[in-house]
C-alpha atoms as a PDB file:
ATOM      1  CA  UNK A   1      34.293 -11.980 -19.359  1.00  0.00           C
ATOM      2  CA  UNK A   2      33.695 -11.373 -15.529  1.00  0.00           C
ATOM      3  CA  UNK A   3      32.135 -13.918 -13.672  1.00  0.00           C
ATOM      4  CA  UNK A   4      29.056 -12.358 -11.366  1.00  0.00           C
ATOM      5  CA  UNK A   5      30.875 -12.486  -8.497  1.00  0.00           C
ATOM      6  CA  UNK A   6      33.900 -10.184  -9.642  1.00  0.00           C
ATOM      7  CA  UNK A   7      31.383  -7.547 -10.762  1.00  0.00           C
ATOM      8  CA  UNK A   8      30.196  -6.602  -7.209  1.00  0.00           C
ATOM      9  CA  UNK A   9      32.800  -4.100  -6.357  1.00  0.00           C
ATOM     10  CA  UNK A  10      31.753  -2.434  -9.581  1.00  0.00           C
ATOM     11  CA  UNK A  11      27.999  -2.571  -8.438  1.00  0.00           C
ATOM     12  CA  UNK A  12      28.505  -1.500  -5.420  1.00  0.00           C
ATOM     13  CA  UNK A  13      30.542   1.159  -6.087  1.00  0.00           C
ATOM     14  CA  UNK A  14      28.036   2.221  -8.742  1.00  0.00           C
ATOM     15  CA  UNK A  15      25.120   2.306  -5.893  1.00  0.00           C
ATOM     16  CA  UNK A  16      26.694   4.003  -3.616  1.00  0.00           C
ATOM     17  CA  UNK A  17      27.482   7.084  -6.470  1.00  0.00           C
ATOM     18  CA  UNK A  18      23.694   6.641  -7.040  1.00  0.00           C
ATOM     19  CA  UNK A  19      22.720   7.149  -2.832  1.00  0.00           C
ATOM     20  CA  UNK A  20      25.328  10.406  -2.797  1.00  0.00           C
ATOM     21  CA  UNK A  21      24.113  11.948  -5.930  1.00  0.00           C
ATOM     22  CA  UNK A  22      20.247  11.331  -4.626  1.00  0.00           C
ATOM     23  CA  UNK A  23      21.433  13.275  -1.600  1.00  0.00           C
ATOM     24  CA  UNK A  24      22.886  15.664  -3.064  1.00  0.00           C
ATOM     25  CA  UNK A  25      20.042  16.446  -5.382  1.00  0.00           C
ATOM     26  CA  UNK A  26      17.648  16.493  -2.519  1.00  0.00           C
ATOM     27  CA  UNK A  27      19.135  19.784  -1.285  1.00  0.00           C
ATOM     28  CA  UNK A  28      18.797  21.266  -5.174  1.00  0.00           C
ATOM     29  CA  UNK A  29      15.347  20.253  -5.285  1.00  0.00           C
ATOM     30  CA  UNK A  30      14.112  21.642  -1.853  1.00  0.00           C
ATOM     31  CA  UNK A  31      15.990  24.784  -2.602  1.00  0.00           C
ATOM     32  CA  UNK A  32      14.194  25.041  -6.231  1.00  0.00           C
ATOM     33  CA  UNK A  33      11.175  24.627  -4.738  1.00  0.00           C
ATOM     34  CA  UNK A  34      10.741  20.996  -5.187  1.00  0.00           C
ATOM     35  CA  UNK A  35       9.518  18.558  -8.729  1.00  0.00           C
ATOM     36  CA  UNK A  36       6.339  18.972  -9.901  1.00  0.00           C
ATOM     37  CA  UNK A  37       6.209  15.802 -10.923  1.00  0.00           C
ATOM     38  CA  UNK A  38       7.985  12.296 -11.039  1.00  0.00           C
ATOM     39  CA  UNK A  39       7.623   9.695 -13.928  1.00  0.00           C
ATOM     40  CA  UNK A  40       8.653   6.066 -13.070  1.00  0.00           C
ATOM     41  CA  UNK A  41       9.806   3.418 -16.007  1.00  0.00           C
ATOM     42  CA  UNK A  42      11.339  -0.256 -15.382  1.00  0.00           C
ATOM     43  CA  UNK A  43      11.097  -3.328 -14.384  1.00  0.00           C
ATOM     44  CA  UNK A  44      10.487  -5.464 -10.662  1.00  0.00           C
ATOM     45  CA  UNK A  45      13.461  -3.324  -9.384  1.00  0.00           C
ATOM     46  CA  UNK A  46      10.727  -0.446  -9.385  1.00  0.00           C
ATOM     47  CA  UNK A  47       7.298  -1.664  -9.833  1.00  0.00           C
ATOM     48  CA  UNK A  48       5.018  -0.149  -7.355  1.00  0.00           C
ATOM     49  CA  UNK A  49       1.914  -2.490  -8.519  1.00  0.00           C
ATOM     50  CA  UNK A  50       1.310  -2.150 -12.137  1.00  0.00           C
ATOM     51  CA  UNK A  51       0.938  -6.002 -12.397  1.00  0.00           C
ATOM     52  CA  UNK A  52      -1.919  -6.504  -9.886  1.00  0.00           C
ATOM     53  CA  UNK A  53      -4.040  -5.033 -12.397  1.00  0.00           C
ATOM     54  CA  UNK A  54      -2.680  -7.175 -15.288  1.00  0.00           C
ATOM     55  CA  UNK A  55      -3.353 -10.575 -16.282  1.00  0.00           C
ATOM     56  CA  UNK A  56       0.523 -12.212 -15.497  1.00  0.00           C
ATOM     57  CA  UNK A  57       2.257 -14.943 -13.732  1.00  0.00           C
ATOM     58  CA  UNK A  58       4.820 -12.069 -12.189  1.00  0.00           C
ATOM     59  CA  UNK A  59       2.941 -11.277  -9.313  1.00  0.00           C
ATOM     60  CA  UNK A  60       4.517  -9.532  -5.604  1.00  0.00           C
ATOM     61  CA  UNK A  61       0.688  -9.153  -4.252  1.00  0.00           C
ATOM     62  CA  UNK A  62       1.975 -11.428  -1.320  1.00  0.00           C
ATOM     63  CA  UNK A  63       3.703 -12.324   1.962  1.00  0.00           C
ATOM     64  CA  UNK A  64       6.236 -11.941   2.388  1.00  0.00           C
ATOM     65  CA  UNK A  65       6.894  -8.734  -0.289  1.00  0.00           C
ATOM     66  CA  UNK A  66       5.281  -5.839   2.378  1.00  0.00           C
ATOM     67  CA  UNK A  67       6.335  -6.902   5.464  1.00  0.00           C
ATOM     68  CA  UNK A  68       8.656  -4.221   5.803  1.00  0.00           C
ATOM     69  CA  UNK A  69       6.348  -1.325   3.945  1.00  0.00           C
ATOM     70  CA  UNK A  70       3.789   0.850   5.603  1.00  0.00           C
ATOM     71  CA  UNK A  71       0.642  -0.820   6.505  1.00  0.00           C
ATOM     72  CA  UNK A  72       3.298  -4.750   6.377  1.00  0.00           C
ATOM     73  CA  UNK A  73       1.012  -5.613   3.840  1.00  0.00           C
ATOM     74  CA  UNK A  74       2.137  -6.692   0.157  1.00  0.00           C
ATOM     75  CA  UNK A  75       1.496  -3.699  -2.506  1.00  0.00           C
ATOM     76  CA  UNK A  76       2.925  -5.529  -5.427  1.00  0.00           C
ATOM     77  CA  UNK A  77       6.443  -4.155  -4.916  1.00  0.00           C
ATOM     78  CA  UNK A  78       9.159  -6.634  -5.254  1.00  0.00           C
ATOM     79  CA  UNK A  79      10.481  -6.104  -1.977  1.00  0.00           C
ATOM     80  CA  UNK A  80      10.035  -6.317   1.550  1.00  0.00           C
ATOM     81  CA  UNK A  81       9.868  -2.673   1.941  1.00  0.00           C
ATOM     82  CA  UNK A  82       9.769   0.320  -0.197  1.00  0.00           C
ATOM     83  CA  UNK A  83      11.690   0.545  -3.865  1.00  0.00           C
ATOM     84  CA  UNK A  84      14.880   2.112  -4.286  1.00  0.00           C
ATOM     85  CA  UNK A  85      12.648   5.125  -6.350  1.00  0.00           C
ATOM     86  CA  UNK A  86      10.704   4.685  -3.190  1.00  0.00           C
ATOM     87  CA  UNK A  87      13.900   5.881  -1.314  1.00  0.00           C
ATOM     88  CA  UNK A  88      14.827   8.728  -3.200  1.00  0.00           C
ATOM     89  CA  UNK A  89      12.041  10.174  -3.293  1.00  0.00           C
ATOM     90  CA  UNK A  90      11.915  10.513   0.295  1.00  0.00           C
ATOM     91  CA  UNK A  91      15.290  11.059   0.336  1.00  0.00           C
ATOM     92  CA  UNK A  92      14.606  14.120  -1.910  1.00  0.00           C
ATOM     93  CA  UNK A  93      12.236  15.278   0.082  1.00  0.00           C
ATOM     94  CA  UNK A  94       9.100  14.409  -2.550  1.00  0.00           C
ATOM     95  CA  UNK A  95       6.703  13.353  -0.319  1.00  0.00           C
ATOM     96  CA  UNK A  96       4.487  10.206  -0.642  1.00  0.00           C
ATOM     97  CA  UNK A  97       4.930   7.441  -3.040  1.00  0.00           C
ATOM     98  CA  UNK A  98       4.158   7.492  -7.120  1.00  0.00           C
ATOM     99  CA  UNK A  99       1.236   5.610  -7.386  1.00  0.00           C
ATOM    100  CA  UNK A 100       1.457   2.320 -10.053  1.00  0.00           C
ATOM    101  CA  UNK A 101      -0.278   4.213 -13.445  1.00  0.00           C
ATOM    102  CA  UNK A 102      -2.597   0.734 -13.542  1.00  0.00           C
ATOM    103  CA  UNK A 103      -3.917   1.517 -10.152  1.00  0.00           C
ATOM    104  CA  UNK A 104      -7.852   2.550 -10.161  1.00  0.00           C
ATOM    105  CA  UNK A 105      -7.048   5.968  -7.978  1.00  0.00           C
ATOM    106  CA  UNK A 106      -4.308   6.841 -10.139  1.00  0.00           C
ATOM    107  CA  UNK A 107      -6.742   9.683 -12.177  1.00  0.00           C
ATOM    108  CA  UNK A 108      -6.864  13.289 -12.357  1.00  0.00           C
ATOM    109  CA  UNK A 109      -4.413  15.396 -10.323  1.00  0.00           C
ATOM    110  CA  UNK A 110      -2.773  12.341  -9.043  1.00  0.00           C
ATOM    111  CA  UNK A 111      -1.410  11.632 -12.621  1.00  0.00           C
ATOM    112  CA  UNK A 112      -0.647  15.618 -12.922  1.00  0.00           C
ATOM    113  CA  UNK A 113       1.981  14.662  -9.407  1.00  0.00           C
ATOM    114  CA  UNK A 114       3.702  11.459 -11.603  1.00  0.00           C
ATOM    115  CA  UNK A 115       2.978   8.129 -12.254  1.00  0.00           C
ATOM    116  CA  UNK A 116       4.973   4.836 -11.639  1.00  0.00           C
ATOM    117  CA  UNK A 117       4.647   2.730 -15.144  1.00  0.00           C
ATOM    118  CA  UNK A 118       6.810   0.207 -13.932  1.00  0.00           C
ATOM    119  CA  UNK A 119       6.605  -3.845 -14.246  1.00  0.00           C
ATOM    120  CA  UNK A 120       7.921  -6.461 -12.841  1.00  0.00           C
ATOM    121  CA  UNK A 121       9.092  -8.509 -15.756  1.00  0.00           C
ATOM    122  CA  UNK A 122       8.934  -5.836 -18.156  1.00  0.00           C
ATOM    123  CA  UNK A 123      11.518  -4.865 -20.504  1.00  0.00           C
ATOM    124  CA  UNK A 124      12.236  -2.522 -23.710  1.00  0.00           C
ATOM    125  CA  UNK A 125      11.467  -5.393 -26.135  1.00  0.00           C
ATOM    126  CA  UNK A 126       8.006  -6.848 -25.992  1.00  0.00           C
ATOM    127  CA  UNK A 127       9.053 -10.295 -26.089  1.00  0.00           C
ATOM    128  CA  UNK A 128      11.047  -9.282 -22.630  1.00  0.00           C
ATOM    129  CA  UNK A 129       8.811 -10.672 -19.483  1.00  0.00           C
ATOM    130  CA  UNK A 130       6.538 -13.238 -22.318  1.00  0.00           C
ATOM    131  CA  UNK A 131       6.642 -15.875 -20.199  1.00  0.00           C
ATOM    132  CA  UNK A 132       5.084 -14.070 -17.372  1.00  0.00           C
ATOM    133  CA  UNK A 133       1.860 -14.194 -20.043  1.00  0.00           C
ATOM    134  CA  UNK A 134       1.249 -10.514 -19.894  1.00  0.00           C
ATOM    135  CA  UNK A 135       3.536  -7.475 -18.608  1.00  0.00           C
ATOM    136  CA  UNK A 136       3.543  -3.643 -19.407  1.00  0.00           C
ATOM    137  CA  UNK A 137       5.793  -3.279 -22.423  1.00  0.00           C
ATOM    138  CA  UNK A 138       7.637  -0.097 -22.699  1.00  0.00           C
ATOM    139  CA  UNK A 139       6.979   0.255 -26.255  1.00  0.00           C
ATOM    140  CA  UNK A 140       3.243   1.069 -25.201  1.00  0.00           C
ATOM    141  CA  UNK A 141       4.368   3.508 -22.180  1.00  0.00           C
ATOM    142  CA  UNK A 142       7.253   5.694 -23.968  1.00  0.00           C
ATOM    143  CA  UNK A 143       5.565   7.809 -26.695  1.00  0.00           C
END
């Protein structure tokens, strides 16, 4: 078994696939006229703020996760900045970010544009994230 350390080639290798692939898609999708709308699943890697509005111990609703993002004020993203879904979005030319599906705005046309049901912690098992006392599950997102 590789230890951590030896797998980073691999990883990064792997990302950078990922970046030219977004970039290349970007020019599909503003030639096709764009995506009507964009569905977000996963963990902290892509939460956009699903667990503000959740009782949990896994929590990014503070300095110094924001300082980087519009506004430098936390959102409940894992990160400094924006996600990496954040990214290619823009990247692809989709305009705006997919609001977290727990957030209070996120009703009507908004969920018609796509919805982020990411959370930090989560998992596909619903043990996954049980110490954090409460995450979104998967099981109750994927139907």
């Amino acid at each position: 078994m590789r230890r951590p350390h030896e797998q980073l080639p691999r990883l990064a290798s792997g990302l950078a696939l990922l970046a030219c692939l977004a970039v290349l898609a970007r020019s599909r999708v503003a030639g096709a006229g764009g995506m009507p709308a964009t569905f977000i699943f996963g963990d902290s890697l892509v939460d956009a703020g699903n667990n503000n509005y959740i009782v949990s111990l896994s929590k990014a609703n503070f300095p110094p996760n924001g300082i980087d993002f519009l506004g430098h004020q936390p959102t409940g993203r894992y990160t400094n900045g924006r996600t990496i879904v954040d990214i290619l979005g823009q990247e692809m030319g989709l305009g705006g970010f997919v609001p977290p599906y727990m957030a209070p705005e996120t009703t009507g046309d908004a969920v018609m544009r796509g919805v982020n049901y990411a959370s930090g912690g989560g998992g596909i098992l619903n043990e996954t994230g049980s110490i954090f006392v409460s995450t979104w599950p998967s099981t109750g997102t994927v139907v």
